[in-house]
C-alpha atoms as a PDB file:
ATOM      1  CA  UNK A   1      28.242 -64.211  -6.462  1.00  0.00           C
ATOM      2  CA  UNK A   2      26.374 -64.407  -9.762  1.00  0.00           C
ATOM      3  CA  UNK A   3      26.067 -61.865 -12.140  1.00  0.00           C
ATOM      4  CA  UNK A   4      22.290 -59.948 -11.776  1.00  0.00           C
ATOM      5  CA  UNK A   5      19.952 -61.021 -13.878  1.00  0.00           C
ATOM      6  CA  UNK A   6      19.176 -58.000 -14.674  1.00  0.00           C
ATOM      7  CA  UNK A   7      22.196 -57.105 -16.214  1.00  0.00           C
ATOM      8  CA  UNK A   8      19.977 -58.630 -19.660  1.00  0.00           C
ATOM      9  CA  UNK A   9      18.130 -55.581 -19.901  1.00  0.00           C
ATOM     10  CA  UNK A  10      15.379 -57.441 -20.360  1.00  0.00           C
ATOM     11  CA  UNK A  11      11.660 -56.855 -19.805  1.00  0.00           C
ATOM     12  CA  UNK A  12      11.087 -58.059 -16.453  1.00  0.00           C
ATOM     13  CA  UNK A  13       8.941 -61.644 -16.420  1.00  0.00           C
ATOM     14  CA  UNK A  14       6.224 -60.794 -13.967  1.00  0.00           C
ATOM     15  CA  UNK A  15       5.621 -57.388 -15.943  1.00  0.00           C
ATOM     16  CA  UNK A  16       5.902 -59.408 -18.860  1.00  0.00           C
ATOM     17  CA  UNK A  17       3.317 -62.014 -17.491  1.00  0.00           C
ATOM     18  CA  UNK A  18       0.682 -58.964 -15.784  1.00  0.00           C
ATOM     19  CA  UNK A  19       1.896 -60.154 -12.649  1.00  0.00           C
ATOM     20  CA  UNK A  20       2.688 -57.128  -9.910  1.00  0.00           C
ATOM     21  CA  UNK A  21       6.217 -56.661  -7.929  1.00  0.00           C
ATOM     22  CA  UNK A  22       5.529 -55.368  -4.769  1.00  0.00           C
ATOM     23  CA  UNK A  23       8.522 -53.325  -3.282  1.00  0.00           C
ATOM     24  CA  UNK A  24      11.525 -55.213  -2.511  1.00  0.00           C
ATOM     25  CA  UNK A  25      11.665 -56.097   1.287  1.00  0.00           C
ATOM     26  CA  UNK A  26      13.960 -55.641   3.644  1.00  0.00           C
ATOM     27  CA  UNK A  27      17.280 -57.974   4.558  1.00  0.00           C
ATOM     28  CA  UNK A  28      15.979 -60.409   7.144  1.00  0.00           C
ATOM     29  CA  UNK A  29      19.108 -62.721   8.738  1.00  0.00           C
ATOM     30  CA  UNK A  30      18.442 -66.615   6.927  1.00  0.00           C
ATOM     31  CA  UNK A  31      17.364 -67.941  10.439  1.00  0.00           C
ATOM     32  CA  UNK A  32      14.787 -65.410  11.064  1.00  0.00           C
ATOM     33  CA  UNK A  33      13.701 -65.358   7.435  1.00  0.00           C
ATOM     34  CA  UNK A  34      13.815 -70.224   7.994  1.00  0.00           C
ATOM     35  CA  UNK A  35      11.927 -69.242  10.729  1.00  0.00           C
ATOM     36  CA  UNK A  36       8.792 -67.390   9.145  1.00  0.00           C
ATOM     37  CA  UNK A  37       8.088 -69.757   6.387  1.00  0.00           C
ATOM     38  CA  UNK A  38       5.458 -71.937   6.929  1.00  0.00           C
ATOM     39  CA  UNK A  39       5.626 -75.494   7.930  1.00  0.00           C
ATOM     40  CA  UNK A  40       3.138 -77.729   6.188  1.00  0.00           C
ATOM     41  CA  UNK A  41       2.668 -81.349   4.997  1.00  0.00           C
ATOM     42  CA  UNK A  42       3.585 -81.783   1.743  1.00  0.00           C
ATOM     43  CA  UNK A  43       1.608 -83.339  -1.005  1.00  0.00           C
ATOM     44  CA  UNK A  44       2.449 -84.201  -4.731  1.00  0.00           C
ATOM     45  CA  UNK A  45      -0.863 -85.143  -5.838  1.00  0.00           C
ATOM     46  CA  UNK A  46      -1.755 -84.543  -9.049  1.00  0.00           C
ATOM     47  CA  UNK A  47       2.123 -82.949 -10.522  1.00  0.00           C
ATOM     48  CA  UNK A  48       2.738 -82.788 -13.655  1.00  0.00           C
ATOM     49  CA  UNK A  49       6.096 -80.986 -15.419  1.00  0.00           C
ATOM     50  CA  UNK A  50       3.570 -79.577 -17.746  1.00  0.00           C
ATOM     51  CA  UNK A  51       1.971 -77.344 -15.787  1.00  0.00           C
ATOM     52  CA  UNK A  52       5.045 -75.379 -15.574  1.00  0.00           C
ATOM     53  CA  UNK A  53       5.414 -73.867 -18.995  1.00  0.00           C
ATOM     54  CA  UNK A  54       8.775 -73.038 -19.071  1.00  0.00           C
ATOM     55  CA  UNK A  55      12.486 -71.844 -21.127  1.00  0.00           C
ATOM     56  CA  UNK A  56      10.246 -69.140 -22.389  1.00  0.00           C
ATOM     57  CA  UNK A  57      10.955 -65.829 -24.467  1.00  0.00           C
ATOM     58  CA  UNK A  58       9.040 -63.429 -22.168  1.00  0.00           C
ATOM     59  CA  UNK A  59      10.488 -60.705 -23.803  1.00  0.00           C
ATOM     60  CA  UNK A  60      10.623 -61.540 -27.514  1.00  0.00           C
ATOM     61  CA  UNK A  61      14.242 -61.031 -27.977  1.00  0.00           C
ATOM     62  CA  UNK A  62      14.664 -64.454 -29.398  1.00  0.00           C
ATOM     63  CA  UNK A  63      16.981 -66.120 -26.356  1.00  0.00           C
ATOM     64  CA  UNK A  64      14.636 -68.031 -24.330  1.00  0.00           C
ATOM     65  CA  UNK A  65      14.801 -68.139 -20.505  1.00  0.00           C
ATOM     66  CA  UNK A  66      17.242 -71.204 -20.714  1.00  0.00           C
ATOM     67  CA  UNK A  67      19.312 -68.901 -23.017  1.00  0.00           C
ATOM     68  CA  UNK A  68      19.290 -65.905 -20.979  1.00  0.00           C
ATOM     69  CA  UNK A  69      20.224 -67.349 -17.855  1.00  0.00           C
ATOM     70  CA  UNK A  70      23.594 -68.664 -19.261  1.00  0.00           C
ATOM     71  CA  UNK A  71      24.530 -65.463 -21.271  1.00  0.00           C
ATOM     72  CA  UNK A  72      23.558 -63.606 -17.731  1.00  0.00           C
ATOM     73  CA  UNK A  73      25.822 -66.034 -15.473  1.00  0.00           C
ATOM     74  CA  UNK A  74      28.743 -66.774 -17.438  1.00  0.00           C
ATOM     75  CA  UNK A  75      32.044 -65.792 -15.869  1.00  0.00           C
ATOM     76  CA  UNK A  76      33.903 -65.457 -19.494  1.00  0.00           C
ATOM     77  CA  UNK A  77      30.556 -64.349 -21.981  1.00  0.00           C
ATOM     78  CA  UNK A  78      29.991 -66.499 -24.683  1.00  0.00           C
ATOM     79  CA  UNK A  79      29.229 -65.230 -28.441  1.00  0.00           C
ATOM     80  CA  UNK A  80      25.704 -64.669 -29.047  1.00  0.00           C
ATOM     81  CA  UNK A  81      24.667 -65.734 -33.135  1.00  0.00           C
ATOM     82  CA  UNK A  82      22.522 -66.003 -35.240  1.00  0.00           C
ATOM     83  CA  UNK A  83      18.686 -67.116 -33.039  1.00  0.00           C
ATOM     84  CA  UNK A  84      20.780 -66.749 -29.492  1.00  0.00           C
ATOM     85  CA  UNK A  85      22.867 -69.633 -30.298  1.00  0.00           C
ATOM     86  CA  UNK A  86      26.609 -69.818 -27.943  1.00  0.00           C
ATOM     87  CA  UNK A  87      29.626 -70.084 -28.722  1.00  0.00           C
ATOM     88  CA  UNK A  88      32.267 -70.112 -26.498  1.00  0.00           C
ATOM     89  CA  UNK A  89      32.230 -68.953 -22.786  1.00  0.00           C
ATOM     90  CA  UNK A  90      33.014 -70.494 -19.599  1.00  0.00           C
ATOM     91  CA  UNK A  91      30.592 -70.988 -16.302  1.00  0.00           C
ATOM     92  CA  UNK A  92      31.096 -72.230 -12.728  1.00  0.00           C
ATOM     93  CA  UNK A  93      28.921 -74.456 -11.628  1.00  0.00           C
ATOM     94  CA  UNK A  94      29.297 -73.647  -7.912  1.00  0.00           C
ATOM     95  CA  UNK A  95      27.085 -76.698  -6.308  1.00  0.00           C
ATOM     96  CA  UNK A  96      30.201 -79.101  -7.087  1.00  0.00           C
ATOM     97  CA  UNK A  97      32.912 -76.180  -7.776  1.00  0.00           C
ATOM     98  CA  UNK A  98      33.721 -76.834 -11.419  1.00  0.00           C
ATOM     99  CA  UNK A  99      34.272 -74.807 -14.319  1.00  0.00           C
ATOM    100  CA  UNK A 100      32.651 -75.651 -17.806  1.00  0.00           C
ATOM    101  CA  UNK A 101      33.501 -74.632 -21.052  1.00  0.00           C
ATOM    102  CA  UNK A 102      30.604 -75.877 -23.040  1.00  0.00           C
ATOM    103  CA  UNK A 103      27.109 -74.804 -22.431  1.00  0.00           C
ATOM    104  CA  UNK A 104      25.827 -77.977 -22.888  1.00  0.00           C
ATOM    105  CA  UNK A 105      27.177 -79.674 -20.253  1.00  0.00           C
ATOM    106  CA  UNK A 106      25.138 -77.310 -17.991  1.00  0.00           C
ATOM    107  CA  UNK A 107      21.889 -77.471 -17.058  1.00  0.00           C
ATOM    108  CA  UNK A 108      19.608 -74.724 -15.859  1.00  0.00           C
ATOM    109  CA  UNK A 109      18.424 -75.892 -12.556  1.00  0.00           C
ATOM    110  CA  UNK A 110      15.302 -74.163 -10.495  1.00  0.00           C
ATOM    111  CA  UNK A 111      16.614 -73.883  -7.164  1.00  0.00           C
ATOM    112  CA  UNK A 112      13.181 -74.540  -5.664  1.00  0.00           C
ATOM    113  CA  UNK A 113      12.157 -77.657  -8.174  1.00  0.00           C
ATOM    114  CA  UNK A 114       8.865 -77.363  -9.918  1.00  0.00           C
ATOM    115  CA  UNK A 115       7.945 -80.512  -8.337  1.00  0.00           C
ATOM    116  CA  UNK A 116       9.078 -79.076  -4.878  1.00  0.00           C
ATOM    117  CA  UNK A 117       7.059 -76.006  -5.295  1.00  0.00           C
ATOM    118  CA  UNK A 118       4.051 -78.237  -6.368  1.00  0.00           C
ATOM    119  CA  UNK A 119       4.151 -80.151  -3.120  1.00  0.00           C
ATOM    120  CA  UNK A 120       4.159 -76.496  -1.057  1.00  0.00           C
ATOM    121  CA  UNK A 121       2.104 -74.296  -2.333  1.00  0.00           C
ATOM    122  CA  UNK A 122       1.998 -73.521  -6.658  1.00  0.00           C
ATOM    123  CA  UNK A 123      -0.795 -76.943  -7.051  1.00  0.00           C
ATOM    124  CA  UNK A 124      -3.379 -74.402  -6.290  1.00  0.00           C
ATOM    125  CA  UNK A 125      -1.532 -71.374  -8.299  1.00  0.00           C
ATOM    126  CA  UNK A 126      -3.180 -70.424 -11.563  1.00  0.00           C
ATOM    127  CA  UNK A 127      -0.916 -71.616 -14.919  1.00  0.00           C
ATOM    128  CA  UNK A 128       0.169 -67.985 -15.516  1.00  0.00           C
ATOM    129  CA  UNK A 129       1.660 -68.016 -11.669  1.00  0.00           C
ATOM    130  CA  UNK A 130       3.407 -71.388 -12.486  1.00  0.00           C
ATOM    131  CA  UNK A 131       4.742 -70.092 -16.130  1.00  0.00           C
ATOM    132  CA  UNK A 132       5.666 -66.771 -13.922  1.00  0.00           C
ATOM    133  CA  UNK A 133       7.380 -68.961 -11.417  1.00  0.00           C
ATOM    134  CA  UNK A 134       9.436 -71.411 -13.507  1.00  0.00           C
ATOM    135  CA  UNK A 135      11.067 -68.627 -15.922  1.00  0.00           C
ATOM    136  CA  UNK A 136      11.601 -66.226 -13.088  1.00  0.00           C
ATOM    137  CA  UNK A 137      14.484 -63.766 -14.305  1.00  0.00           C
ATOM    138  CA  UNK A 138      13.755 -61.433 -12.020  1.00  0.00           C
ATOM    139  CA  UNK A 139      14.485 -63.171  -8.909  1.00  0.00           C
ATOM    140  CA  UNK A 140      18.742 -63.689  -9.486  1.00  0.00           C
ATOM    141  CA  UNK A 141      18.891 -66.742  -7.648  1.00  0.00           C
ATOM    142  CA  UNK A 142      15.941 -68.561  -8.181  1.00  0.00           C
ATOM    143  CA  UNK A 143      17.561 -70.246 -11.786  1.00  0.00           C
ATOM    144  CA  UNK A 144      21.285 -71.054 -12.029  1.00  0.00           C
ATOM    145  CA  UNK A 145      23.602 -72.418 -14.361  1.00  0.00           C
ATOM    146  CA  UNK A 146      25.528 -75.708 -13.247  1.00  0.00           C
ATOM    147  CA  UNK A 147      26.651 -78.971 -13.911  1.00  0.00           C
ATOM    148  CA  UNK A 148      23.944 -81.534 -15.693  1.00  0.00           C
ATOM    149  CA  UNK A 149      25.944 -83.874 -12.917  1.00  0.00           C
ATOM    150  CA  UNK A 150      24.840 -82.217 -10.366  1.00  0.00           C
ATOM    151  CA  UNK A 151      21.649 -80.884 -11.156  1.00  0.00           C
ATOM    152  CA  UNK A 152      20.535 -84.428 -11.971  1.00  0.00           C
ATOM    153  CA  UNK A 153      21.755 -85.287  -8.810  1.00  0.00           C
ATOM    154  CA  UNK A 154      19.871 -83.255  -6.998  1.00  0.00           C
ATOM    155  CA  UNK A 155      16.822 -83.917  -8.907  1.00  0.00           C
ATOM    156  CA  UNK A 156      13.651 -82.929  -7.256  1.00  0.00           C
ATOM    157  CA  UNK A 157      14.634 -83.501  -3.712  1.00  0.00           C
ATOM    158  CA  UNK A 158      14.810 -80.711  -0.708  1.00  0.00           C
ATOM    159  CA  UNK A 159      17.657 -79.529   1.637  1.00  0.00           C
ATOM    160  CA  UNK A 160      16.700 -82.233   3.716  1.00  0.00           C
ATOM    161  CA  UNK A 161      17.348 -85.162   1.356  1.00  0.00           C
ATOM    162  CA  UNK A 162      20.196 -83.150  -1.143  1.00  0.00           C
ATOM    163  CA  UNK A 163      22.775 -80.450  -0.455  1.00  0.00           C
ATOM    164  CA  UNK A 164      25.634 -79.359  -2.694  1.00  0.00           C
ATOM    165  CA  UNK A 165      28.768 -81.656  -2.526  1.00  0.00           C
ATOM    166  CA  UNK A 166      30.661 -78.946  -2.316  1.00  0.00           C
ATOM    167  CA  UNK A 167      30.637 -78.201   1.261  1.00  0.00           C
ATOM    168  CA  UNK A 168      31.523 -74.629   1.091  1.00  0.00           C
ATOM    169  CA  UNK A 169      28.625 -74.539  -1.077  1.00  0.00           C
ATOM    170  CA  UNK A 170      25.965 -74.655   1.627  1.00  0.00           C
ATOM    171  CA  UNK A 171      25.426 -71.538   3.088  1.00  0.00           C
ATOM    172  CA  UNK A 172      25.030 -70.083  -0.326  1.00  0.00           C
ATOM    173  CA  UNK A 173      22.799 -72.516  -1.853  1.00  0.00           C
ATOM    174  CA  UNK A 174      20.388 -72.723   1.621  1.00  0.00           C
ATOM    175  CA  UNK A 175      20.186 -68.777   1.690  1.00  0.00           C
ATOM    176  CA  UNK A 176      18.933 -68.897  -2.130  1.00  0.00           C
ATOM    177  CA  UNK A 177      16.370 -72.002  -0.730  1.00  0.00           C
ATOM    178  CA  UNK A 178      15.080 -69.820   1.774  1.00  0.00           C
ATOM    179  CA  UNK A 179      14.472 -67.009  -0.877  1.00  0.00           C
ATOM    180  CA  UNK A 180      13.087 -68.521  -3.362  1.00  0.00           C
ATOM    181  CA  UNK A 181      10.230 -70.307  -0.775  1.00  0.00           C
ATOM    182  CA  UNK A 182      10.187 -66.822   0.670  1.00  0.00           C
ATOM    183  CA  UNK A 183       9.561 -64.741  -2.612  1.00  0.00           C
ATOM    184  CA  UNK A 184       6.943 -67.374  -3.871  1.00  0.00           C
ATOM    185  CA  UNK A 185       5.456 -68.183  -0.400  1.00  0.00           C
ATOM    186  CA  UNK A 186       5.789 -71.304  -0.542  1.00  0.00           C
ATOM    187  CA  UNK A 187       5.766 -73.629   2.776  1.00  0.00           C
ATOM    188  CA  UNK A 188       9.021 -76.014   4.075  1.00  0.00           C
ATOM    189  CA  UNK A 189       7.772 -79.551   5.299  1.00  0.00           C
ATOM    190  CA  UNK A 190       9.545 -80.516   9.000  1.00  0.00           C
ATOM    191  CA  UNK A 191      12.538 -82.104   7.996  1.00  0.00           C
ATOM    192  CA  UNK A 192      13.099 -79.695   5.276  1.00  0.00           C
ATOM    193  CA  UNK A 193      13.064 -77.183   8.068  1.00  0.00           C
ATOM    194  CA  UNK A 194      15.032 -78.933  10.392  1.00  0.00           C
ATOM    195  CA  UNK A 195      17.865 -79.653   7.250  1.00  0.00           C
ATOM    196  CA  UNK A 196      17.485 -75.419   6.519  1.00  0.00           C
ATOM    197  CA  UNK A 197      18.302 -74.623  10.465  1.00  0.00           C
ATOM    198  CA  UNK A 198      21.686 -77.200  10.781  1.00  0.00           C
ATOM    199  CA  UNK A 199      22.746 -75.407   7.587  1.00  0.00           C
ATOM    200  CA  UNK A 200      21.956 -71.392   8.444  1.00  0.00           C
ATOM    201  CA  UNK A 201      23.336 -72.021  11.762  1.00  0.00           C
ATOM    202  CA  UNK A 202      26.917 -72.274  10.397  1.00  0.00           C
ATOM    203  CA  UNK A 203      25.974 -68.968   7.974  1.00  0.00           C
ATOM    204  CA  UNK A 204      25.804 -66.430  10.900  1.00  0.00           C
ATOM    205  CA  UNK A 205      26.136 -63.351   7.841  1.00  0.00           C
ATOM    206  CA  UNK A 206      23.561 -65.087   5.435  1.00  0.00           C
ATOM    207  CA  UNK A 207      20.531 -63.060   5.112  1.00  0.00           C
ATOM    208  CA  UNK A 208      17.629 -63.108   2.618  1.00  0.00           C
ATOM    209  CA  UNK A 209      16.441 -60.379   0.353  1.00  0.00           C
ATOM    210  CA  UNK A 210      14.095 -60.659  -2.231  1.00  0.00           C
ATOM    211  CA  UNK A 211      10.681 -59.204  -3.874  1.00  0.00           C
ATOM    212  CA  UNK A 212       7.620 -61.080  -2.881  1.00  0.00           C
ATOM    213  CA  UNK A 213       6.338 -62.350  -6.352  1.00  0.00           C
ATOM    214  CA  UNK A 214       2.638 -63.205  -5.512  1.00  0.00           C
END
């Protein structure tokens, strides 16, 4: 598993952005938690990147959240210089199970896409929820360091068009799905749930566990 995010010792975004954590819920097994998200149509009217302000410095340090998430998830740390420029370091990129030595062959990826969260649910959040939502260090799984290969790959599509290639890969990456629509309530579309249920039913041990954000 990745390192905690909170391991930065940073000021926590939604504090940082007035926006309350409630109390962190309780484990729920993936399927159950698959099971209460809500099902909805899906529409991308009116998206734009924009209106996710994002690779912010919440917390002034001078390491913005693109920054932050690599220092927080690299397996050897890199040196930190001189306006939070790396050097060094090594990550694994665990969607196609590869380790990279140079942080700019990795991309930051939101595991729920801003364009996915758009089309269930954040078009009618305000612009400090979607700011809240795309730097969102307190949630460890909802940004993660990997391969610009496969990020791009994966693009803006759901579990029901893109999984990891790495097969072992799955149960992992579907939990974090499921936690990052659960956290931000944000609804699944009918094949998306139908992709989420093939997938957790191989994870029997997966459960999901995070702090509601909104």
């Amino acid at each position: 598993m990745r390192p905690h995010l909170a391991a930065l010792a940073t000021i926590p975004l939604a504090a940082a952005l007035l926006i309350p954590s409630p109390a962190h819920a309780a484990p729920t097994p993936l399927a159950d938690a698959i099971t209460a998200l809500t099902v909805a149509e899906e529409s991308r009217t009116g998206y734009d990147r924009s209106l996710f302000p994002h690779w912010v410095d919440a917390d002034g340090n001078g390491c913005n959240t693109r920054v932050e998430v690599l220092i927080a998830e690299a397996i050897v740390a890199p040196e930190v210089g001189e306006r939070c420029r790396l050097a060094g370091g090594e990550w694994f990129s665990y969607y196609d199970n590869r380790t990279i030595i140079d942080a700019r062959s990795l991309d930051i990826d939101h595991m729920v896409p801003l364009a996915e969260a758009w089309d269930s649910g954040a078009s009618n959040w305000s612009t400090q929820q979607r700011r809240a939502f795309a730097n969102d260090l307190d949630e460890p799984v909802a940004l993660v360091a990997v391969s610009a290969a496969s990020n791009r790959s994966k693009a803006d599509r759901d579990p029901a068009e893109w999984l990891p290639p790495a097969q072992e890969a799955r149960c992992q990456y579907v939990t974090e799905w499921a936690t990052v629509k659960t956290r931000w309530s944000l609804s699944i579309d009918q094949a998306e749930l139908e992709a989420l249920t093939t997938v957790a039913n191989s994870c029997p041990d997966a459960v999901v566990q995070t702090t509601p954000a909104l």
